[in-house]
Protein backbone atom coordinates (compact mmCIF):
# COMPACT_ATOMS: atom_id res chain seq x y z
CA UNK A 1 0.00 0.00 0.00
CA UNK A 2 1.43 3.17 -1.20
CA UNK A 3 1.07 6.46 -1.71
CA UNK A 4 3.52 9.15 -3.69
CA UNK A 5 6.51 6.00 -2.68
CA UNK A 6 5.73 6.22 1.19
CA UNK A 7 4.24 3.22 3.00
CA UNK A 8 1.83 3.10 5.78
CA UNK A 9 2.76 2.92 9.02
CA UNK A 10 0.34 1.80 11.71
CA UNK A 11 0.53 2.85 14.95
CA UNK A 12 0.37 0.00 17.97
CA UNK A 13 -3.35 -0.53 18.64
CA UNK A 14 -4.44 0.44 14.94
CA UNK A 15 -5.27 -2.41 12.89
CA UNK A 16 -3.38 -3.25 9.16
CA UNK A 17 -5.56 -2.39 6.55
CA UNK A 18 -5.00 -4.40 3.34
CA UNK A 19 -2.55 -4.27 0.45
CA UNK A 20 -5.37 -2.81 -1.65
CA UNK A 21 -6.75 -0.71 0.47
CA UNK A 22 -6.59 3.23 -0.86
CA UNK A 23 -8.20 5.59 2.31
CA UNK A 24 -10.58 8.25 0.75
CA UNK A 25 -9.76 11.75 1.52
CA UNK A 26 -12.19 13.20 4.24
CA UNK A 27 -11.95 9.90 6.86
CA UNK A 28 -10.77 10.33 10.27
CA UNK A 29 -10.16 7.72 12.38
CA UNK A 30 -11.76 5.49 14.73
CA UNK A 31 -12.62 6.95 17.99
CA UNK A 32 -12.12 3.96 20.33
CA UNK A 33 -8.29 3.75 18.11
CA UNK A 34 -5.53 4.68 20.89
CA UNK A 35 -3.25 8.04 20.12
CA UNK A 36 -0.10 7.57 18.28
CA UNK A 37 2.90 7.68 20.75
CA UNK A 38 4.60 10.90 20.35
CA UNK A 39 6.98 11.19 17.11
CA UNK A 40 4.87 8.87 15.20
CA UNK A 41 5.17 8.89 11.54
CA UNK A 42 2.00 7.33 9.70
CA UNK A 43 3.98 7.45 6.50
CA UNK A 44 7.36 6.06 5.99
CA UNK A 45 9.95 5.81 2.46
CA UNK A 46 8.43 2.07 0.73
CA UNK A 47 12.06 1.97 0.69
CA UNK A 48 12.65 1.70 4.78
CA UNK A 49 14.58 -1.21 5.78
CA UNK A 50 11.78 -1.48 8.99
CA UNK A 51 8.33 -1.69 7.37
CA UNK A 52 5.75 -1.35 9.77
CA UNK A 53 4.70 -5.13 9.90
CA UNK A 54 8.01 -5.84 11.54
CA UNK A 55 7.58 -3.30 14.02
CA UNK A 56 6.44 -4.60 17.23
CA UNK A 57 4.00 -2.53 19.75
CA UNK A 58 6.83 -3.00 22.21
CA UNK A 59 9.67 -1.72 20.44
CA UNK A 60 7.63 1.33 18.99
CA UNK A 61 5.89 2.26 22.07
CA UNK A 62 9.44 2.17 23.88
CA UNK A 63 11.66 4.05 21.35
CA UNK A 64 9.20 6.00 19.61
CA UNK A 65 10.91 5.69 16.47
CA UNK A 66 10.66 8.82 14.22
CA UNK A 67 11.48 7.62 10.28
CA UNK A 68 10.81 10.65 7.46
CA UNK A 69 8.96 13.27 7.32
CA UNK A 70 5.62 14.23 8.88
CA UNK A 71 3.05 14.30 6.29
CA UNK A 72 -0.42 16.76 5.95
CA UNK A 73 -2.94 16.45 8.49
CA UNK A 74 -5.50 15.45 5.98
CA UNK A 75 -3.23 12.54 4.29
CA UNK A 76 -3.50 10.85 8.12
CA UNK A 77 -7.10 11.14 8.42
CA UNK A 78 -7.55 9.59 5.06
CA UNK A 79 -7.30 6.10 6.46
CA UNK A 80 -10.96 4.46 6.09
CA UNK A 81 -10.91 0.02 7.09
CA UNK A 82 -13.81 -1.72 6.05
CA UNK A 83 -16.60 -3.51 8.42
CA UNK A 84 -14.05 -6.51 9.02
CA UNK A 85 -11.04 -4.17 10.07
CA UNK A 86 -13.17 -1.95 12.09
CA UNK A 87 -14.73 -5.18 13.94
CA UNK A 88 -10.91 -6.25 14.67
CA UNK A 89 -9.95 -2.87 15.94
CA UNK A 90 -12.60 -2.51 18.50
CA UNK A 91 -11.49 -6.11 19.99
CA UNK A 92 -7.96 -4.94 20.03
CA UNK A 93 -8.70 -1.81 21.76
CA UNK A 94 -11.15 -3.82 24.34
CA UNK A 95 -8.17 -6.48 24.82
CA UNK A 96 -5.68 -3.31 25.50
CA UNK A 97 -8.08 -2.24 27.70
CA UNK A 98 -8.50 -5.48 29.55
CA UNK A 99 -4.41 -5.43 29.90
CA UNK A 100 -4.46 -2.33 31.33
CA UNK A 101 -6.92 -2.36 33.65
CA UNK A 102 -5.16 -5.97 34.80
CA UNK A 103 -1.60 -4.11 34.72
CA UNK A 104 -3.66 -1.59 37.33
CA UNK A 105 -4.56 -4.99 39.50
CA UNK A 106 -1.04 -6.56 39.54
CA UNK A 107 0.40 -3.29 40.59
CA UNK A 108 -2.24 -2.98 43.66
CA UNK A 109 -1.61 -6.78 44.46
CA UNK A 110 1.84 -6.08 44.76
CA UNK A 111 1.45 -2.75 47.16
CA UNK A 112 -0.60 -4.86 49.22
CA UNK A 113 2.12 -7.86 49.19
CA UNK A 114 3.74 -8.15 52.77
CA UNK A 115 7.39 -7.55 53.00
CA UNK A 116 9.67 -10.26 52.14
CA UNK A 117 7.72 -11.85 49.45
CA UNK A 118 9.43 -13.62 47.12
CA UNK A 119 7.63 -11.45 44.29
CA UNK A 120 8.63 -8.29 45.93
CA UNK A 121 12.31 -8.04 44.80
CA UNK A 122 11.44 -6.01 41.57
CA UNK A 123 9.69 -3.03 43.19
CA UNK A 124 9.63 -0.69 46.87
CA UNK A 125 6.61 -0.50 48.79
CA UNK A 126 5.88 3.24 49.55
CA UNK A 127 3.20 3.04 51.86
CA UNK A 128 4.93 3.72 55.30
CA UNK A 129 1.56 3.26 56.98
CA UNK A 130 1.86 -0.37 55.70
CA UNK A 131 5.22 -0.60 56.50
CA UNK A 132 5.06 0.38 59.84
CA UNK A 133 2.55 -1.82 61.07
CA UNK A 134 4.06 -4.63 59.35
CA UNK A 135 7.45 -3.99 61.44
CA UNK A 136 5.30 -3.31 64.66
CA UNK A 137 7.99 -1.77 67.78
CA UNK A 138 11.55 0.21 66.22
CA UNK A 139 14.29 -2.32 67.09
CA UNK A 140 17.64 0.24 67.10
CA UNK A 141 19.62 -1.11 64.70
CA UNK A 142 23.01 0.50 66.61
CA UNK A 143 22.10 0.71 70.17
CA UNK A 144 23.98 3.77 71.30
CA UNK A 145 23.37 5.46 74.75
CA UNK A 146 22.06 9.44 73.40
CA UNK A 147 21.55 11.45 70.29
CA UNK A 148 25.13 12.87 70.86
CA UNK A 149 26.46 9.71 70.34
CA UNK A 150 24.87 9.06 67.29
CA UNK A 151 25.61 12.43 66.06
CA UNK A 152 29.81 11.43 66.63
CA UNK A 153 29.08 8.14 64.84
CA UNK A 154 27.11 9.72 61.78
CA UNK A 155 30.20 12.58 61.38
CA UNK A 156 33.18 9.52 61.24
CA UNK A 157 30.74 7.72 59.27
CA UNK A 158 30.29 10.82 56.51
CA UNK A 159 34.13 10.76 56.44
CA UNK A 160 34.65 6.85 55.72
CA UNK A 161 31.72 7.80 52.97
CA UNK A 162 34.02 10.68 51.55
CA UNK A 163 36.97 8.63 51.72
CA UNK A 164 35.44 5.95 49.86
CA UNK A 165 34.84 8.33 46.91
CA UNK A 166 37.84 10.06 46.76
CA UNK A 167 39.78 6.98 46.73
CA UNK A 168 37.34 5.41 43.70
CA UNK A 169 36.04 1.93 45.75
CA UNK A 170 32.81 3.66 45.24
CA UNK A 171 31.88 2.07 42.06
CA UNK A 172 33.35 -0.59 39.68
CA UNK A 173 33.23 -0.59 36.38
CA UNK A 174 35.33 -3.10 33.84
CA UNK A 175 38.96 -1.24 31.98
CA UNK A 176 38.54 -2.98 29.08
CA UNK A 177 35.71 -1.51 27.58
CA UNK A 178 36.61 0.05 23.98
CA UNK A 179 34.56 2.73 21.95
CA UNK A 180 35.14 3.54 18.53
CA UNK A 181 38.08 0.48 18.42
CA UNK A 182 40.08 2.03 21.16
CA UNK A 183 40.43 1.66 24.17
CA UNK A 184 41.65 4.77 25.76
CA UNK A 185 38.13 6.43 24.80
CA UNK A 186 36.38 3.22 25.94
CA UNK A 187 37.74 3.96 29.55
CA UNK A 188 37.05 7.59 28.96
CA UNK A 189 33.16 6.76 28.89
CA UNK A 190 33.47 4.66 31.52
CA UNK A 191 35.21 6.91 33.81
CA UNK A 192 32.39 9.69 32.34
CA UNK A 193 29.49 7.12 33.07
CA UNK A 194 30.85 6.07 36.28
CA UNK A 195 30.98 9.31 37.56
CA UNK A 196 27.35 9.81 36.37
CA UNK A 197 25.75 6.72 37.85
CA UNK A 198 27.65 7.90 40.90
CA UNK A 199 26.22 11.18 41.16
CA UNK A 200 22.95 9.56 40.47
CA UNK A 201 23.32 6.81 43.84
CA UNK A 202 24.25 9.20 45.77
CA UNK A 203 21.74 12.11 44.69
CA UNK A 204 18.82 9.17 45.77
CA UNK A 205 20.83 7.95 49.09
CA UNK A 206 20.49 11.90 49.99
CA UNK A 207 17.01 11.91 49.01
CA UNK A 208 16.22 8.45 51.11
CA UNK A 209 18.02 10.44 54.22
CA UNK A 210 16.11 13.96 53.92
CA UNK A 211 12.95 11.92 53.92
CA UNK A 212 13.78 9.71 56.16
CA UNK A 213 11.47 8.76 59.69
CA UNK A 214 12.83 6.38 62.54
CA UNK A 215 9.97 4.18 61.12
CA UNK A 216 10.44 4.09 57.25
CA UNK A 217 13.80 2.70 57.32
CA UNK A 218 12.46 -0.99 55.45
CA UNK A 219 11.15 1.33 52.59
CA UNK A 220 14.44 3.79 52.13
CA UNK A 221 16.99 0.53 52.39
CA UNK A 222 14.29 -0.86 49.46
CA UNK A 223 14.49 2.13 48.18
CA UNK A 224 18.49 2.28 47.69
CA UNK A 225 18.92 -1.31 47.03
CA UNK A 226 16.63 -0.50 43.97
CA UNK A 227 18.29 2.29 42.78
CA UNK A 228 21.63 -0.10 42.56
CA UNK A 229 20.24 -2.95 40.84
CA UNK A 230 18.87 -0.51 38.09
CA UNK A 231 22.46 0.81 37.93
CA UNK A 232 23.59 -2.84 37.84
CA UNK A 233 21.47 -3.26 35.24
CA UNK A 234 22.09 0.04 32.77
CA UNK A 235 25.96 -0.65 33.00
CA UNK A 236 26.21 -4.20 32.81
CA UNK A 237 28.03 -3.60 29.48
CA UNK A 238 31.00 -2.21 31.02
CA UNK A 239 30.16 -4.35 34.20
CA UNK A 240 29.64 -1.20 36.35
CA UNK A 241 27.80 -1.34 39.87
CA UNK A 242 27.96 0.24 42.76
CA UNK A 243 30.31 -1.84 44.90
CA UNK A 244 29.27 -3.66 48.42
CA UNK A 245 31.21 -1.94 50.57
CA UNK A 246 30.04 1.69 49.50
CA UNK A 247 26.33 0.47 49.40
CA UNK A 248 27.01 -0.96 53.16
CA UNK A 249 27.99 2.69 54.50
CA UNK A 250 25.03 3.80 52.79
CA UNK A 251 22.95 1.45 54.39
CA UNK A 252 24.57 2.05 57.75
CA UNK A 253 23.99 5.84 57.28
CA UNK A 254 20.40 5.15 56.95
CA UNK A 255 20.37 3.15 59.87
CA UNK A 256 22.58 5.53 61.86
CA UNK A 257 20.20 8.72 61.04
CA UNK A 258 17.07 6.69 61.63
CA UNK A 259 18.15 5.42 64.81
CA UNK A 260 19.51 9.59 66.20
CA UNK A 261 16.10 10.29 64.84
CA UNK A 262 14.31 8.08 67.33
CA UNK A 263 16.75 8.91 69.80
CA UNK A 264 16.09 12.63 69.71
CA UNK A 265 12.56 12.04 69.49
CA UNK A 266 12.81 9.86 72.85
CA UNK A 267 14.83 12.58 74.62
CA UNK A 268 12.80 14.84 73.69
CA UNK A 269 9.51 13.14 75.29
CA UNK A 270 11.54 12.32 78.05
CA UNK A 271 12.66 16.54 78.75
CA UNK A 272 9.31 16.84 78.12
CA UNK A 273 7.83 14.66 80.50
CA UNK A 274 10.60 15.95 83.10
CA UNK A 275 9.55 19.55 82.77
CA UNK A 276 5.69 18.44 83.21
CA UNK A 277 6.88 16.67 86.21
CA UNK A 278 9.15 19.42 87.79
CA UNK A 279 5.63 22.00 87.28
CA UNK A 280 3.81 20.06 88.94
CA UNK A 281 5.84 19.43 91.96
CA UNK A 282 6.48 23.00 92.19
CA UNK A 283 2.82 23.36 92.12
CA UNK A 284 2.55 20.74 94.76
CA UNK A 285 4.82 22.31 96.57
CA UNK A 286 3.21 25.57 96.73
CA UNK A 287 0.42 23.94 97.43
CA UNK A 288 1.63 22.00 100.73
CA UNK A 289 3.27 25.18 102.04
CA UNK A 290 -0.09 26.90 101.58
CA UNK A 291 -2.29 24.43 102.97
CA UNK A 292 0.48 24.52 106.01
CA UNK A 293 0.08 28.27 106.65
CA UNK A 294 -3.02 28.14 106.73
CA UNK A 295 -3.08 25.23 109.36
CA UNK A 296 -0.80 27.22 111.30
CA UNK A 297 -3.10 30.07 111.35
CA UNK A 298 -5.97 28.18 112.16
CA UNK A 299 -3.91 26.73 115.04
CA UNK A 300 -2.99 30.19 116.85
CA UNK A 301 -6.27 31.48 116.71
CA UNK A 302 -7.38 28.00 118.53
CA UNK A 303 -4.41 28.27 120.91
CA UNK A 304 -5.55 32.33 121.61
CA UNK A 305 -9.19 31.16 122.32
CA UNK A 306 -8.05 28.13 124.49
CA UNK A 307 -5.72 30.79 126.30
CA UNK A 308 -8.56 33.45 127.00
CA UNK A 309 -10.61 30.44 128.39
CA UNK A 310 -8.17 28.95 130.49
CA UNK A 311 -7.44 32.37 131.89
CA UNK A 312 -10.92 32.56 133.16
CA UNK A 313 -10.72 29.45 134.63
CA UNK A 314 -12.92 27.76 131.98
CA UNK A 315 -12.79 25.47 129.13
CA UNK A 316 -13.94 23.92 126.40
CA UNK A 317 -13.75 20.21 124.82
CA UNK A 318 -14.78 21.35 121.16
CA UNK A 319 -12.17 23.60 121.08
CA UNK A 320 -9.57 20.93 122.57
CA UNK A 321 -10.79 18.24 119.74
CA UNK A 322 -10.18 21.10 116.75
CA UNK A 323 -6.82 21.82 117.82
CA UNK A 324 -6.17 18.13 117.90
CA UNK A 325 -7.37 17.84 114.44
CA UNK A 326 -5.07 20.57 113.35
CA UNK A 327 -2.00 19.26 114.58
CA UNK A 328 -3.11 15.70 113.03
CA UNK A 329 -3.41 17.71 109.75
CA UNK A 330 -0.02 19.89 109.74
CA UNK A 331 1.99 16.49 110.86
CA UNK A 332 0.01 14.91 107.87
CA UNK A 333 1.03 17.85 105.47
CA UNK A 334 4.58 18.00 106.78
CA UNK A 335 4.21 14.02 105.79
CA UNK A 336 3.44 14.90 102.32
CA UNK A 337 6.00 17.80 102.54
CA UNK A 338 8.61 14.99 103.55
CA UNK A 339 7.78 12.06 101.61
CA UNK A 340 7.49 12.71 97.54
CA UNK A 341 6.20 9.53 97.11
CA UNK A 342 3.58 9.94 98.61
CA UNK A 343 0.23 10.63 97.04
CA UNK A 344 -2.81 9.29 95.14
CA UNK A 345 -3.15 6.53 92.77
CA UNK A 346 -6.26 7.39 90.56
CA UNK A 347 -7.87 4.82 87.80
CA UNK A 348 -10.46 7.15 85.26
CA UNK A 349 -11.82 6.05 82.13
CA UNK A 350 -13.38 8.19 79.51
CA UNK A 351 -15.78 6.02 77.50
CA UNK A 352 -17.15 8.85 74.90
CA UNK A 353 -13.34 9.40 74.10
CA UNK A 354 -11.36 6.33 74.40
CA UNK A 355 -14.81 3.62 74.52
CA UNK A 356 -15.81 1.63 76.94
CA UNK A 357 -12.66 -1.20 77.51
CA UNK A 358 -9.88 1.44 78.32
CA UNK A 359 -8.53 3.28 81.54
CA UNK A 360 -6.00 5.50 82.30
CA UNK A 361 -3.89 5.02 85.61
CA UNK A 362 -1.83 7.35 87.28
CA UNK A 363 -1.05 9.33 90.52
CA UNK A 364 -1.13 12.70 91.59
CA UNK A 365 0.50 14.64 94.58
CA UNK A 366 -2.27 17.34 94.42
CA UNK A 367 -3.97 17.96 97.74
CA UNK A 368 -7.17 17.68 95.85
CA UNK A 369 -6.32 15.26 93.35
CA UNK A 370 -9.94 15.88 91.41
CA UNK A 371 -7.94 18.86 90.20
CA UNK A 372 -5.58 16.65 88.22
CA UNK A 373 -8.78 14.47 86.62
CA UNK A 374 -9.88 17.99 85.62
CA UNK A 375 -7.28 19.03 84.25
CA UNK A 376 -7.12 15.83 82.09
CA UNK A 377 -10.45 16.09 80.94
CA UNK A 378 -9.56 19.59 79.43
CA UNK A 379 -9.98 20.66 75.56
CA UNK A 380 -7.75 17.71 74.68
CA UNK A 381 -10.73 15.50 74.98
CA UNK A 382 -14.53 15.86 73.98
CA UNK A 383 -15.50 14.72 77.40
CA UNK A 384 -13.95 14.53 80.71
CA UNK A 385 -13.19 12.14 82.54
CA UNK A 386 -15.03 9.58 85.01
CA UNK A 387 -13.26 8.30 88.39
CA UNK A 388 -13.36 4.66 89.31
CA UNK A 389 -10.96 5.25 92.98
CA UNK A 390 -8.77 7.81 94.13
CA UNK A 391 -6.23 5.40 96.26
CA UNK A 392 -3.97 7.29 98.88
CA UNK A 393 -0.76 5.41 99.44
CA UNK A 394 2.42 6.38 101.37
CA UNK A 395 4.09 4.81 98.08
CA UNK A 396 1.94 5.28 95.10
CA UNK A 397 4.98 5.65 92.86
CA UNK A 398 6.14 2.03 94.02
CA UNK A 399 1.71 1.36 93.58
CA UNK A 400 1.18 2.72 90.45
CA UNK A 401 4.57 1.27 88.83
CA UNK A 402 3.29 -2.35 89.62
CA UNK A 403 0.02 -1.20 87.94
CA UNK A 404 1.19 -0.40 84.88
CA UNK A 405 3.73 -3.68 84.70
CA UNK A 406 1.08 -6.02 84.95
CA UNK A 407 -0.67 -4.17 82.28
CA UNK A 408 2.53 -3.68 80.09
CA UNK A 409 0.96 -6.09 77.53
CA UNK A 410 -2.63 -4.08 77.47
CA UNK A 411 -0.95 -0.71 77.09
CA UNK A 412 -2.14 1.70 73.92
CA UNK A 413 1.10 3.31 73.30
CA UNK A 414 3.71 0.44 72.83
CA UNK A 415 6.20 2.97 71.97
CA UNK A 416 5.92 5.48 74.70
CA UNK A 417 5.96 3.64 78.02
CA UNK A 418 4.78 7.14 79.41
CA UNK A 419 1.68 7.14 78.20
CA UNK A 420 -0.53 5.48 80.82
CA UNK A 421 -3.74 4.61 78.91
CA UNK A 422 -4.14 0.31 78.70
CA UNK A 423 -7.02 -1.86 77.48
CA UNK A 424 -8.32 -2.98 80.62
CA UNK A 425 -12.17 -2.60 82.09
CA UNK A 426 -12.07 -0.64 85.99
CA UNK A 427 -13.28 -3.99 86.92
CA UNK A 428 -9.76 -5.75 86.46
CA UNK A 429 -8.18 -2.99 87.89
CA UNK A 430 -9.83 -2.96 90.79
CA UNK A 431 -9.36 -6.55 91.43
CA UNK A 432 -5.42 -5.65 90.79
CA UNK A 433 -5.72 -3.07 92.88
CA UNK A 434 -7.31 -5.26 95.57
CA UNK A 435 -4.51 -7.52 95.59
CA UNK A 436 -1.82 -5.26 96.04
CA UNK A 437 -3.14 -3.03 98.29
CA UNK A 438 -5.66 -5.80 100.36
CA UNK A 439 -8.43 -3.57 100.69
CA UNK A 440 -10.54 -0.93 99.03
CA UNK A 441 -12.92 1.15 100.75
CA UNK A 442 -14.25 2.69 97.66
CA UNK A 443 -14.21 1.66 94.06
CA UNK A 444 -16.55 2.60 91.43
CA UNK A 445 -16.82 0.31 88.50
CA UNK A 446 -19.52 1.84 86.09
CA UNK A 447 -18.55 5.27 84.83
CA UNK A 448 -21.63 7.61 84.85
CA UNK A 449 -20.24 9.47 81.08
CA UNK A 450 -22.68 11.99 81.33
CA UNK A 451 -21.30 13.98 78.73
CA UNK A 452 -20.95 11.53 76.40
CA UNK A 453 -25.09 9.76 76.84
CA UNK A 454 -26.10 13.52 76.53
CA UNK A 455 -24.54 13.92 73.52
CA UNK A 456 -24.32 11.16 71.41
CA UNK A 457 -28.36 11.03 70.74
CA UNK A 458 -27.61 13.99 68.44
CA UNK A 459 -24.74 12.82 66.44
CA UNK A 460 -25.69 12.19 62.75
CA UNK A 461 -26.88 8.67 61.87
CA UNK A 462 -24.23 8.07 59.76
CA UNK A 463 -21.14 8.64 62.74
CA UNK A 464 -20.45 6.40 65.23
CA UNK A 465 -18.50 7.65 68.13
CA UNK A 466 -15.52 5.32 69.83
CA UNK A 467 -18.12 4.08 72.50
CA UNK A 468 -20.49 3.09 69.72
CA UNK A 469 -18.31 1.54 67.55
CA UNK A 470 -15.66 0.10 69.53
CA UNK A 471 -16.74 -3.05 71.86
CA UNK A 472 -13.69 -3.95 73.72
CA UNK A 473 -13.90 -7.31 75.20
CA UNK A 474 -12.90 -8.03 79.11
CA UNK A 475 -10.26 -10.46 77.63
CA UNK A 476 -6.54 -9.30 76.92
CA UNK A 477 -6.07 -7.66 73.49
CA UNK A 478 -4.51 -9.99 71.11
CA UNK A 479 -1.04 -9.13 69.91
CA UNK A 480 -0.44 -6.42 67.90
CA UNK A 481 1.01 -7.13 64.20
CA UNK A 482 4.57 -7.30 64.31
């Protein structure tokens, strides 16, 4: 089929009209035909020493080969095919379509594929949501004892990396590749392309690093060991790669920073929870030496009174009993002055935030430790707080410490042993509680949630609130994915 010596040249997905077939001027195209990939030439010499029938869909989609001379707009829409072609170009274009939408499916499969898979070598998952579930708790890969110490190791490490580079260990690449018949330009390229692939290792190591989280480190050591294999695979002509012992500092580095990462992040939580602490003993503090002015206030008026009586020969018992009381209450306050271990083990649930098969335990050195549970129950959470016991103990850092152990297993926050929320119903707790203190004089196990009843008749059908949705059995929690 010809026309003015050129041949035509369909594109993939267009079907091959036949030898005799002459288009009539005014046609355009099939709609349901694909686009031409970019470059396409519908015409090529008769001459060409690459008709179109040899050309596969493959080859032309990939290199987009570009052979003559565009022709006139109206020469490619005069392309008509008959009923039969047409009839064979609408099942091509379905079956393309099918492919497609199963090249879609294969590439969600794989996303979805846990790590490890055998099938997983030839691409990087990218979800980190996925990926940090799958690894559950962040193992330190370098156990070092603070940030600083990371911080040394990273510097000598960046040095070792420089080193490497300078002393050309970074990548290898055969000497005995020739261009052009000789060999001193085939080591030219080399040295050229080495430097290049180089450049483009280390511009995606950098990249991995800058977007790097102590929990992503499975994707960004993916992520490198990719980038290698595809330089592997580009220079396996002149045997180039990047070579094991570079790609291992690389891999430490990512290790190194993820760990100082977590580390900071830890220390940080940690000043964090040591400043919170510090404020509220100072508040404490103030508090006791308050409370213990007051007392002694209350105490020399009593002691004037009882004076003025006694003076006129009389006295009374009432006034005998109060001043007891106060001096039972400043040597109880001086107690609490004394002893900073002393205090109040509370358990408090908050079913409208948390639902109904969590508690939080903790202690408080407040004089009124409802003042803590209100505090706790401020604009953090939609509701506040209920109270299941307020426990005094001369220890309750020694009480509440067992508490949480034998809930270490139940806690929310497996990464932050601070946090002191756990998956446990106030009944279990107060039969914990029971045995380690022997007796409770007041425990309340259903939490009233006020709040949370008043308000969650007029949430919109289509919401469910933590309480509503959430049904926490009384049994443990089973383990979380690791």
């Amino acid at each position: 089929m010809t026309r003015s010596g050129l041949v035509f040249n369909p594109p993939p997905g267009w079907p091959k009209p036949p030898a005799d077939w002459t288009p009539p001027a005014g046609w355009t195209p099939e709609p349901s035909w694909p686009d031409p990939p970019p470059g396409w030439q519908l015409w090529i010499p008769a001459d060409d020493d690459h008709p179109a029938a040899e050309q596969t869909d493959t080859a032309a989609g990939e290199q987009h080969l570009e052979v003559g001379n565009a022709v006139s707009q109206p020469m490619r829409d005069a392309m008509v095919p008959d009923a039969s072609v047409r009839e064979h170009s609408n099942t091509e274009a379905d079956l393309r379509a099918r492919v497609s939408t199963l090249e879609a499916e294969l590439s969600a499969i794989r996303n979805r594929a846990p790590l490890g898979a055998d099938d997983a070598d030839d691409y990087v998952i990218l979800d980190d949501d996925r990926v940090l579930q799958s690894v559950g708790i962040y193992r330190y890969h370098h156990p070092l004892e603070s940030a600083a110490a990371y911080k040394d190791r990273l510097d000598d490490l960046n040095a070792r990396v420089a080193e490497c580079v300078k002393a050309g260990t970074a990548i290898v690449a055969s000497n005995m590749f020739t261009y052009d018949n000789s060999l001193a330009k085939g080591r030219q390229m080399t040295a050229d392309l080495s430097k290049l692939m180089l450049r483009a290792y280390n511009a995606e190591a950098d990249n991995v690093i800058r977007a790097l989280r102590p929990g992503n480190v499975v994707t960004a050591r993916r992520r490198l060991d990719a980038t290698r294999s595809s330089i592997a695979k580009l220079g396996r002509m002149m045997e180039m790669h990047i070579s094991e012992e570079f790609h291992s500092l690389r891999l430490e580095e990512i290790e190194l920073t993820a760990d100082w990462l977590m580390k900071r992040q830890e220390e940080k939580e940690a000043e964090r929870e040591e400043r919170a602490r510090l404020r509220e003993e100072r508040r404490v503090e103030r508090e006791l030496a308050a409370e213990r002015e007051r007392l002694e206030k209350e105490r020399a008026h009593l002691i004037n009174a009882l004076e003025a009586l006694r003076a006129s020969g009389e006295s009374d018992s009432i006034l005998d009993t109060k001043l007891a009381e106060i001096d039972a209450a400043i040597a109880e306050n001086d107690y609490r002055i004394a002893n900073i271990r002393a205090g109040y083990v509370y358990v408090i649930s908050n079913r409208g935030a948390f639902g109904p098969g969590v508690v939080k335990i903790g202690l408080t050195r407040r004089l009124e430790p409802l003042d803590r549970v209100n505090e706790l129950g401020g604009a953090s959470v939609p509701f506040r707080f209920d109270v299941h016991a307020l426990f005094f103990s001369e220890d309750a850092v020694t009480l509440e410490n067992e508490l949480h152990r034998h809930l270490a297993d139940r806690a929310l926050n497996l990464m932050n042993p601070r946090k002191e929320f756990f998956f446990a119903t106030p009944a279990e707790v107060r039969d914990i509680l029971a045995e380690k203190v022997g007796n409770l004089l007041e425990f309340t196990e259903h939490a009233a949630a006020t709040e949370y009843l008043q308000s969650v008749g007029g949430w919109p059908s289509d919401l469910e609130g933590p309480g509503a949705s959430r049904s926490i059995s009384n049994q443990a929690p089973t383990e979380p994915t690791k």
